[in-house]
N, C-alpha and C. Protein backbone atom coordinates (compact mmCIF):
# COMPACT_ATOMS: atom_id res chain seq x y z
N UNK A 1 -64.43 118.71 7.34
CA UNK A 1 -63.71 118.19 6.19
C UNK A 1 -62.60 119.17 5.82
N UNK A 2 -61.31 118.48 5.59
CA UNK A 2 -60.27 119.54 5.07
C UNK A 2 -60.21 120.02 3.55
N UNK A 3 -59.83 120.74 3.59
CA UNK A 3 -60.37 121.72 2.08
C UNK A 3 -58.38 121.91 2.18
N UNK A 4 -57.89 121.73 0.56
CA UNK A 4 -56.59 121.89 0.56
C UNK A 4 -56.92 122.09 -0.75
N UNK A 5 -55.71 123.43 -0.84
CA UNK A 5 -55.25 124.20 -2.44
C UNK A 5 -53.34 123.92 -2.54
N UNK A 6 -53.29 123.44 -3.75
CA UNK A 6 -51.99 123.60 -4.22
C UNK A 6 -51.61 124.36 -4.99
N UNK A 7 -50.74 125.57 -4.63
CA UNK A 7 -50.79 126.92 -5.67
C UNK A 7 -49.03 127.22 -5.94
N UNK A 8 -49.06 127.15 -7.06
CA UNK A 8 -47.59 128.15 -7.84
C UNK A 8 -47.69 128.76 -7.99
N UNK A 9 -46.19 129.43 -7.50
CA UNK A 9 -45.81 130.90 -6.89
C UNK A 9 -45.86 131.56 -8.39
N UNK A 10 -46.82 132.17 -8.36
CA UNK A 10 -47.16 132.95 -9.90
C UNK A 10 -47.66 134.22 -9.56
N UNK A 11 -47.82 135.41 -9.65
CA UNK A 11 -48.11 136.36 -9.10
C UNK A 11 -49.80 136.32 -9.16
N UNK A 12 -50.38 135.62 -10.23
CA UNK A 12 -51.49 135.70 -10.62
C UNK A 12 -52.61 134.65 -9.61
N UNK A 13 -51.89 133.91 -9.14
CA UNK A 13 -52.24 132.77 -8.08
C UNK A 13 -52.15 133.06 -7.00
N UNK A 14 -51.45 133.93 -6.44
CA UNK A 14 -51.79 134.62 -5.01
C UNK A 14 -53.90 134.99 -4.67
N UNK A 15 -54.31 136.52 -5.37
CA UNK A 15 -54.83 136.67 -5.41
C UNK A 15 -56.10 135.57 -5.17
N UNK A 16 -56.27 134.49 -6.20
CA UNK A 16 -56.81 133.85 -6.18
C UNK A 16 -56.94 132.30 -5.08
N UNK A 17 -56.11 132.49 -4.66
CA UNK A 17 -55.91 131.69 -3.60
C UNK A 17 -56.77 132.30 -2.16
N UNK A 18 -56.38 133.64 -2.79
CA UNK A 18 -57.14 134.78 -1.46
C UNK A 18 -58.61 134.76 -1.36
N UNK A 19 -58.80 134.69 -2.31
CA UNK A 19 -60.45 134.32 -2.61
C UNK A 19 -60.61 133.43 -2.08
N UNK A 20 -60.20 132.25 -2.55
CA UNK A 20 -60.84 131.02 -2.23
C UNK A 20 -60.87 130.74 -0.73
N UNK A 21 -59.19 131.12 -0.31
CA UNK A 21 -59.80 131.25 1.52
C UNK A 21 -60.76 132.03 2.18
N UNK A 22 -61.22 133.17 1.34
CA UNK A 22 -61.84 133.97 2.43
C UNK A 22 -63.65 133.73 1.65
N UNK A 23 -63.66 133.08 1.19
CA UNK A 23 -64.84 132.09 0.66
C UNK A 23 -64.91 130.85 1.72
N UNK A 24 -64.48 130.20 1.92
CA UNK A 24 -64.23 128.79 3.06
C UNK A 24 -64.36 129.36 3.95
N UNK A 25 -63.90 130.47 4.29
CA UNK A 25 -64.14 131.16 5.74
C UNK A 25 -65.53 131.75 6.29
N UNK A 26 -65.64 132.11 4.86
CA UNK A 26 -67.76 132.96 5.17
C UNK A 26 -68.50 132.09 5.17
N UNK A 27 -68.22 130.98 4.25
CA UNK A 27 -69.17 129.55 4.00
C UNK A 27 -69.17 129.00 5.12
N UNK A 28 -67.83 129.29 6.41
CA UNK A 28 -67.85 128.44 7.67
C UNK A 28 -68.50 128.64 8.60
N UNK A 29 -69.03 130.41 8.70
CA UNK A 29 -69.38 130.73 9.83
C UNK A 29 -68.79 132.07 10.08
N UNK A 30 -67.49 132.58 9.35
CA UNK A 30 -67.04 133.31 10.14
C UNK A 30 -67.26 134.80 9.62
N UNK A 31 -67.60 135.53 10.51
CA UNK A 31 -67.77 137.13 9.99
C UNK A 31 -66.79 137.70 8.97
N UNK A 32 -67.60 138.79 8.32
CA UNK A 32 -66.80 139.23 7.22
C UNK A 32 -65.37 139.75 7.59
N UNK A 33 -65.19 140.01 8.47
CA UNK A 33 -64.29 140.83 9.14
C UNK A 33 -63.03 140.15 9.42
N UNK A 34 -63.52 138.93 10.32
CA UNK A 34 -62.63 137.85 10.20
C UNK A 34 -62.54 136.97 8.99
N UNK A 35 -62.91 136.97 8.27
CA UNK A 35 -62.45 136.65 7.52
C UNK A 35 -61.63 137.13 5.93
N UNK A 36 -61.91 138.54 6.23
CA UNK A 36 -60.69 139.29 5.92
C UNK A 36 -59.42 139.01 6.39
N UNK A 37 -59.61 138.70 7.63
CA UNK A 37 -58.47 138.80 8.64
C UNK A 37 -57.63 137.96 8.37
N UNK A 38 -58.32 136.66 8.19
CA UNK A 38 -57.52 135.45 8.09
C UNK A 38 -56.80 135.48 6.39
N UNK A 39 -57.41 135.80 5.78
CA UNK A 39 -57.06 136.21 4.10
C UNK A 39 -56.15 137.18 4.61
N UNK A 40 -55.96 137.91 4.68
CA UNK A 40 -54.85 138.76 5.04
C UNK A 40 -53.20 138.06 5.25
N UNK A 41 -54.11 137.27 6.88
CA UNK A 41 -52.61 136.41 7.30
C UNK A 41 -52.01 135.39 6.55
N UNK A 42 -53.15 134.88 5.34
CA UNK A 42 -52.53 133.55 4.39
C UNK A 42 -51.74 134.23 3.49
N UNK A 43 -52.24 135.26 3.12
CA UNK A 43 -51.76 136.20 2.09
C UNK A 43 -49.85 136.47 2.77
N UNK A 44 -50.36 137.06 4.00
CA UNK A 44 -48.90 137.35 4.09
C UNK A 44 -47.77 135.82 4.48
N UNK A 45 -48.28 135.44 5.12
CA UNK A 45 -47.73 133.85 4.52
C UNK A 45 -47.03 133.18 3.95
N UNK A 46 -47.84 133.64 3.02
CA UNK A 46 -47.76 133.38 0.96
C UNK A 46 -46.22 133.84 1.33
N UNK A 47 -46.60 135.92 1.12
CA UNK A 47 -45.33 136.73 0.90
C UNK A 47 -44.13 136.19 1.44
N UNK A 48 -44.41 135.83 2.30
CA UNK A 48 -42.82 135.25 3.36
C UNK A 48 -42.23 134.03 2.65
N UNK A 49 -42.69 133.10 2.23
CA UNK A 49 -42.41 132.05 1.65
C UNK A 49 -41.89 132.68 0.17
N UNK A 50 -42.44 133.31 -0.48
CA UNK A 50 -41.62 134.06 -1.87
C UNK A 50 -40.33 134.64 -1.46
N UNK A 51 -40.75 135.20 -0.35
CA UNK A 51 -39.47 136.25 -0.07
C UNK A 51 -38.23 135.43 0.08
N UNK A 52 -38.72 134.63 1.04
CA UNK A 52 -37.07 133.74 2.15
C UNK A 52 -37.17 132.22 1.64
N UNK A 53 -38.28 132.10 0.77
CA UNK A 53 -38.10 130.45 0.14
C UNK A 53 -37.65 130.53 -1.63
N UNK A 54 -38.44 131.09 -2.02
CA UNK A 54 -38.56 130.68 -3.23
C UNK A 54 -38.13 132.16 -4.63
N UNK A 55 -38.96 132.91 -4.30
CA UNK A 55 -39.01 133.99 -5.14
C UNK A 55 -40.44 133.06 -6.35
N UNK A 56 -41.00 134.12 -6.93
CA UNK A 56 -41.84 133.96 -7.69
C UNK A 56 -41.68 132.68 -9.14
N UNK A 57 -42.47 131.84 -8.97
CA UNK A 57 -42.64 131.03 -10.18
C UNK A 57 -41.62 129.73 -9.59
N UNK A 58 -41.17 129.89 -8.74
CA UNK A 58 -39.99 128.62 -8.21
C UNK A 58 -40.58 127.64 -7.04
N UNK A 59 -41.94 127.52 -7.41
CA UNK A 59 -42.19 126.58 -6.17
C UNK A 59 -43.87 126.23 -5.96
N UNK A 60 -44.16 125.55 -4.80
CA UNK A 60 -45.42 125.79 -4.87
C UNK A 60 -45.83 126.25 -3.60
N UNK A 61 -47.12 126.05 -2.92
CA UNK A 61 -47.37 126.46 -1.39
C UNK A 61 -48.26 125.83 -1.03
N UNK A 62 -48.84 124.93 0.17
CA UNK A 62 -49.88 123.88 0.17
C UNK A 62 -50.42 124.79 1.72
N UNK A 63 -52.21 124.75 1.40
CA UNK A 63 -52.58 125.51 2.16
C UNK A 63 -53.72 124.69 2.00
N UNK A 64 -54.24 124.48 3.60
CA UNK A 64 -55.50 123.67 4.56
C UNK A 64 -55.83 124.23 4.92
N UNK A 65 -57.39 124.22 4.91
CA UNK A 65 -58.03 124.60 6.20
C UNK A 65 -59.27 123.68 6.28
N UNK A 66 -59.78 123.59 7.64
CA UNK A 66 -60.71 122.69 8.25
C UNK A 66 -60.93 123.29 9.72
N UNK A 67 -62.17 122.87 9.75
CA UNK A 67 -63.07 123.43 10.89
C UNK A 67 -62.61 122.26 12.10
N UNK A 68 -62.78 123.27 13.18
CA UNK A 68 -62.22 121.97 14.57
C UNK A 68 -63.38 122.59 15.71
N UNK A 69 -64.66 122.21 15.84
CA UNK A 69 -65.36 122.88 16.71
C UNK A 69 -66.10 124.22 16.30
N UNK A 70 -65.45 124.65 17.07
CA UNK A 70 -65.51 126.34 17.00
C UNK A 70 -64.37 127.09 16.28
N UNK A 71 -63.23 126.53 15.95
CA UNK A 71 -62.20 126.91 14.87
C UNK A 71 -62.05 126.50 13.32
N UNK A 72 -61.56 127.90 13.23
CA UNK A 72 -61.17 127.26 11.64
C UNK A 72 -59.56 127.12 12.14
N UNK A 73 -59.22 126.48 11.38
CA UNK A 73 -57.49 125.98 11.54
C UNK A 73 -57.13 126.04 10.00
N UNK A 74 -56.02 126.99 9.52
CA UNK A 74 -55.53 127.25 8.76
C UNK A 74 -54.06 126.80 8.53
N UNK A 75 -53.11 126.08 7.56
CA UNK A 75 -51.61 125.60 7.57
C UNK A 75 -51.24 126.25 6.61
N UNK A 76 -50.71 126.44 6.19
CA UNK A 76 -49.67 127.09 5.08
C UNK A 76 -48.48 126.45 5.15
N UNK A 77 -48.16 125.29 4.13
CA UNK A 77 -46.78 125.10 4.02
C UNK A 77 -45.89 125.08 3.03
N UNK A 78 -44.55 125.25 2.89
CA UNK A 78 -43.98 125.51 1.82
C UNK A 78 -42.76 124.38 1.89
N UNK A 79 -42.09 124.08 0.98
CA UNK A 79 -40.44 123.19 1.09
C UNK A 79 -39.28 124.35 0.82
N UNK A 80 -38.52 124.40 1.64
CA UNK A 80 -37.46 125.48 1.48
C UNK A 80 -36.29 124.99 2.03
N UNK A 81 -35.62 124.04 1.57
CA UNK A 81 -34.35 123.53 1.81
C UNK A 81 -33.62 124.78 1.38
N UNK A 82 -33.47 125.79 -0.24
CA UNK A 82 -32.86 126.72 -0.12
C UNK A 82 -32.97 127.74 0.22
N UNK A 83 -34.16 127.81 2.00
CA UNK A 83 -34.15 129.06 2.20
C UNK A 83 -33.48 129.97 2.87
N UNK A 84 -33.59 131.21 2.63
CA UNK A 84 -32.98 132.58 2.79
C UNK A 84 -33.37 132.63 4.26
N UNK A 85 -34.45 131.73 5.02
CA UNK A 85 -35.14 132.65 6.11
C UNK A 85 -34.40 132.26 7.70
N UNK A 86 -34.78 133.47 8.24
CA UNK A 86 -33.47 133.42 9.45
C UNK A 86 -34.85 133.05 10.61
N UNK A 87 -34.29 132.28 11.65
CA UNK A 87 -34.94 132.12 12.83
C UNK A 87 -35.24 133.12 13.60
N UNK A 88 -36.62 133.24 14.19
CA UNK A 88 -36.93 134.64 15.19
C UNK A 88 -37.77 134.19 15.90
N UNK A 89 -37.77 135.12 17.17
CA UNK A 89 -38.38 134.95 18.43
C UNK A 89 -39.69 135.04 18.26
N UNK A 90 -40.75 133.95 18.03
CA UNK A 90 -42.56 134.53 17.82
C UNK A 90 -43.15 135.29 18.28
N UNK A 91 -42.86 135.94 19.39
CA UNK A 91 -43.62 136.85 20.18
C UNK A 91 -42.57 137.90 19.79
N UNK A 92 -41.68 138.48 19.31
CA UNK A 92 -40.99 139.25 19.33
C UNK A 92 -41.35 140.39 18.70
N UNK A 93 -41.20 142.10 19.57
CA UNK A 93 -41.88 142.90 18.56
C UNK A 93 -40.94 143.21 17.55
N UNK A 94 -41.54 144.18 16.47
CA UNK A 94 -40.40 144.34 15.43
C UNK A 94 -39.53 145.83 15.95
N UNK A 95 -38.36 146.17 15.26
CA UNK A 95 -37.49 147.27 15.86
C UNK A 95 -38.10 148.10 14.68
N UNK A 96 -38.57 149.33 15.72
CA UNK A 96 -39.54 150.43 15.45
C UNK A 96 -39.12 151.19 14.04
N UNK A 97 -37.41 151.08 14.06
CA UNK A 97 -36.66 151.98 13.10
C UNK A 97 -36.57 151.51 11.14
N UNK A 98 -37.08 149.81 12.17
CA UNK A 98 -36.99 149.06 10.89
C UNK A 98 -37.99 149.15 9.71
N UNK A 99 -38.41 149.07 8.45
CA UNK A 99 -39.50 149.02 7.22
C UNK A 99 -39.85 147.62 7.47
N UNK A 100 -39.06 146.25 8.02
CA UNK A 100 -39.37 144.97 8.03
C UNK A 100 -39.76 144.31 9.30
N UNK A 101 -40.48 143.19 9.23
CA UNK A 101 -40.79 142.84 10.34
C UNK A 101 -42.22 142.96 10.73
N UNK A 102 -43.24 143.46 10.18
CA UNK A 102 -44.55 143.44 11.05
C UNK A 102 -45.11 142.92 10.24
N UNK A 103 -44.87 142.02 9.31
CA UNK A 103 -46.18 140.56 8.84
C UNK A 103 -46.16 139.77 10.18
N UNK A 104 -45.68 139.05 10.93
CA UNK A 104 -45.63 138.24 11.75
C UNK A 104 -46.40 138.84 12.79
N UNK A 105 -45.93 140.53 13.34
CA UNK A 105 -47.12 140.85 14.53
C UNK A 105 -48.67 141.09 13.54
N UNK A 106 -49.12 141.33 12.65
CA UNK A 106 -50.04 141.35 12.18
C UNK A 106 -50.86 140.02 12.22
N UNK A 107 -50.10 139.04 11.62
CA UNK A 107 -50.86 137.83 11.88
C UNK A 107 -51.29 137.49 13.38
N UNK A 108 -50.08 137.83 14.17
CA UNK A 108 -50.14 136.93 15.53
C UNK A 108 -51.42 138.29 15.93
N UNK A 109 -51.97 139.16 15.65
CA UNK A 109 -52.87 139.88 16.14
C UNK A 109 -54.10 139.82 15.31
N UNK A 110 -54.20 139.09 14.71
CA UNK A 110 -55.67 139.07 13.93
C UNK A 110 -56.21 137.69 14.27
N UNK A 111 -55.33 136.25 14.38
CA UNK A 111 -55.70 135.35 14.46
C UNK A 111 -55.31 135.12 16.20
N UNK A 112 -56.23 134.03 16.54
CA UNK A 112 -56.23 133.47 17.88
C UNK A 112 -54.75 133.34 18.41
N UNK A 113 -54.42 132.25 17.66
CA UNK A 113 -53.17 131.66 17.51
C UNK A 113 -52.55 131.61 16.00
N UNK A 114 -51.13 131.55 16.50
CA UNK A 114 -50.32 131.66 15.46
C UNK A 114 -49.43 130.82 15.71
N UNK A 115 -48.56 130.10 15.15
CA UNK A 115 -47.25 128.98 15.36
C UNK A 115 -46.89 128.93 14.03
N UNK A 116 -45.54 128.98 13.82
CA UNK A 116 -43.97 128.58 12.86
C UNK A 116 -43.25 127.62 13.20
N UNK A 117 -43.37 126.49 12.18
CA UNK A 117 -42.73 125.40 12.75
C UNK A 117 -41.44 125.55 11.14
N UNK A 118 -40.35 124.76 11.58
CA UNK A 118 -39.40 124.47 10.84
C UNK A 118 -39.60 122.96 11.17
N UNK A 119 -39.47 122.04 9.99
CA UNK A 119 -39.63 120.85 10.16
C UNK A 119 -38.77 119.97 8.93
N UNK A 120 -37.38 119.78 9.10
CA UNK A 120 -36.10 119.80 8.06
C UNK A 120 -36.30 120.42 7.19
N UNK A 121 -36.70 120.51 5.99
CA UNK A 121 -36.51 121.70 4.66
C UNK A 121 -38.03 122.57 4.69
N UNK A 122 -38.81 122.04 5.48
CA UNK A 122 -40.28 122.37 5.57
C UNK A 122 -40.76 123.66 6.57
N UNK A 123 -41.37 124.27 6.03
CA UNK A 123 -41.79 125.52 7.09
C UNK A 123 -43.24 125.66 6.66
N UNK A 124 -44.56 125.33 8.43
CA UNK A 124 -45.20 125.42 8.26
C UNK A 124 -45.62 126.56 9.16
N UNK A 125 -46.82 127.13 8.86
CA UNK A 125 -47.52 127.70 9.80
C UNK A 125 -48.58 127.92 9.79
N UNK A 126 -49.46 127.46 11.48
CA UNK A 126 -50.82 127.12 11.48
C UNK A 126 -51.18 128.14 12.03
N UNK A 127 -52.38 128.59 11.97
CA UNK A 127 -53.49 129.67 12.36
C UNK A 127 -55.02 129.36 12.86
N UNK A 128 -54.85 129.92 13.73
CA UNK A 128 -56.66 129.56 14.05
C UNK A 128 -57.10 130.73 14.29
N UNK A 129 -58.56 130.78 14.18
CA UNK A 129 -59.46 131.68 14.47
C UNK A 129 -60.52 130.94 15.32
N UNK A 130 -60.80 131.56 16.20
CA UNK A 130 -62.76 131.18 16.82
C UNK A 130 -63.55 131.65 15.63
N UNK A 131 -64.35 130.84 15.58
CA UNK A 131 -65.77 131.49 15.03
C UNK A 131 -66.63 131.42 15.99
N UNK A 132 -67.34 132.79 15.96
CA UNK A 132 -68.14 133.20 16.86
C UNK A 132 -69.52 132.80 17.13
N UNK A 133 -70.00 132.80 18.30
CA UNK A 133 -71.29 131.86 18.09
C UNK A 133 -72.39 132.78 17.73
């Protein structure tokens, strides 16, 4: 069954959003660890969408998750017709010299899979994890 939160960008609603995923995640099966993990990557997510969509209090963020087997499958999506955010290579590492750039290798290294879709004003991105048997 899909489990979906609708949250405004409020500073106070992050947090709590964090909970609630990494609650769905232990309730699913999945180790504490991972499921830190995955709270982590929604979390940073979140951040990216404030940063290059919205800025705080200007929007909302719609976030799924549902079990597929042996996965949890996680979406995060936001509407950002006015966004700031520039296109990049998914596998790409970040430049060493730079402060920016390693939310994206963090996620793509904690979760199974990772994918960024642009979809006209829409930017989603799905995540999976195995849960372990």
């Amino acid at each position: 069954m899909k489990q979906l939160l609708l949250i405004n960008l409020k500073p106070d609603n992050i947090p709590r959003a964090a909970d609630w995923i990494e609650s769905i995640c232990r309730s699913e099966g999945l180790p504490e660890m991972d499921s830190y993990q995955v709270k982590t990557c929604v979390v940073e997510a979140i951040n990216n969408a404030v940063e290059h969509a919205y800025g705080f209090g200007k929007g909302t963020i719609n976030i799924g998750l549902w079990k597929e087997g042996r996965q949890m499958m996680i979406e995060i999506s936001n509407d950002n017709e006015n966004s700031q955010s520039v296109d990049f290579a998914q596998d790409a590492e970040p430049v060493p010299e730079s402060e920016r750039g390693r939310g994206w290798l963090i996620i793509k290294s904690w979760v199974d899979d990772a994918v960024m879709k642009r979809r006209g004003g829409r930017t989603v991105v799905r995540l999976t994890k195995r849960i372990p048997i």
